[in-house]
Protein backbone atom coordinates (compact mmCIF):
# COMPACT_ATOMS: atom_id res chain seq x y z
CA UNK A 1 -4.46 -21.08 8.90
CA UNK A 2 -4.64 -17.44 7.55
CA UNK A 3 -2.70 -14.62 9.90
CA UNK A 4 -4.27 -11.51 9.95
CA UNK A 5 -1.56 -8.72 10.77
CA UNK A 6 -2.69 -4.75 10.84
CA UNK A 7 0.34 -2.63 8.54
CA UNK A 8 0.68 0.27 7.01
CA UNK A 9 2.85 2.06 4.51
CA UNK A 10 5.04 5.12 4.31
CA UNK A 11 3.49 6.55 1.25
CA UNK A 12 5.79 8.92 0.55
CA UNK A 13 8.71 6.21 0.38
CA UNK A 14 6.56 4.57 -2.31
CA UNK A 15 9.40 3.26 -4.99
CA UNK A 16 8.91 0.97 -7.97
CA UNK A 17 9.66 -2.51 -7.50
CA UNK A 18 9.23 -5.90 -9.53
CA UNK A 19 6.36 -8.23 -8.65
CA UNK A 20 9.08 -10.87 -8.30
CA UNK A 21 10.44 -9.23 -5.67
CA UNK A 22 7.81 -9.22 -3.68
CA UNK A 23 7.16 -13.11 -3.51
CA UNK A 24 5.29 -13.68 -0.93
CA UNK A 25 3.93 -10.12 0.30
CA UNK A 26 1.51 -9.65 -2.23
CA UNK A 27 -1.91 -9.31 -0.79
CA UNK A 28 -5.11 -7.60 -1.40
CA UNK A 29 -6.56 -4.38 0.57
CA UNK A 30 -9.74 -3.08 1.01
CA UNK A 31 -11.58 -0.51 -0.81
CA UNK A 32 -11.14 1.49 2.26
CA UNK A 33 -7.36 0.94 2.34
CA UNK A 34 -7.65 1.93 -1.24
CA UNK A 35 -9.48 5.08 -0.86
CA UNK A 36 -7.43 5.91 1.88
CA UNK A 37 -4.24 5.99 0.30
CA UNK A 38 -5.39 7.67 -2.74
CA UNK A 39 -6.12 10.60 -0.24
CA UNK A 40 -2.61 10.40 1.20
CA UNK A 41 -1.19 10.75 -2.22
CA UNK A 42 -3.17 13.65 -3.51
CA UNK A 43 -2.41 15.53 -0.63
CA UNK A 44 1.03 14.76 -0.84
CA UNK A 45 0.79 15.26 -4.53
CA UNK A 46 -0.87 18.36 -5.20
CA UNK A 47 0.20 21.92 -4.05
């Protein structure tokens, strides 16, 4: 049985990390999810 649980992310706390790490919370988004944080980080990223 899948879970479905709503989060988000602090983009600006964004930090490199290795996949192995991770383990378990790698998961997909949405095109949506995608073009939404792309917008987050250009506004955060451009003057």
């Amino acid at each position: 049985m899948d879970i479905v649980v709503k989060q988000s992310i602090a983009a600006d706390q964004i930090r490199v990390v290795d996949k192995t790490r991770l383990g378990s919370k790698i998961g997909i988004i949405s095109a949506k999810e995608i073009k939404e944080l792309k917008q987050i980080l250009q506004e955060m990223l451009v003057d």
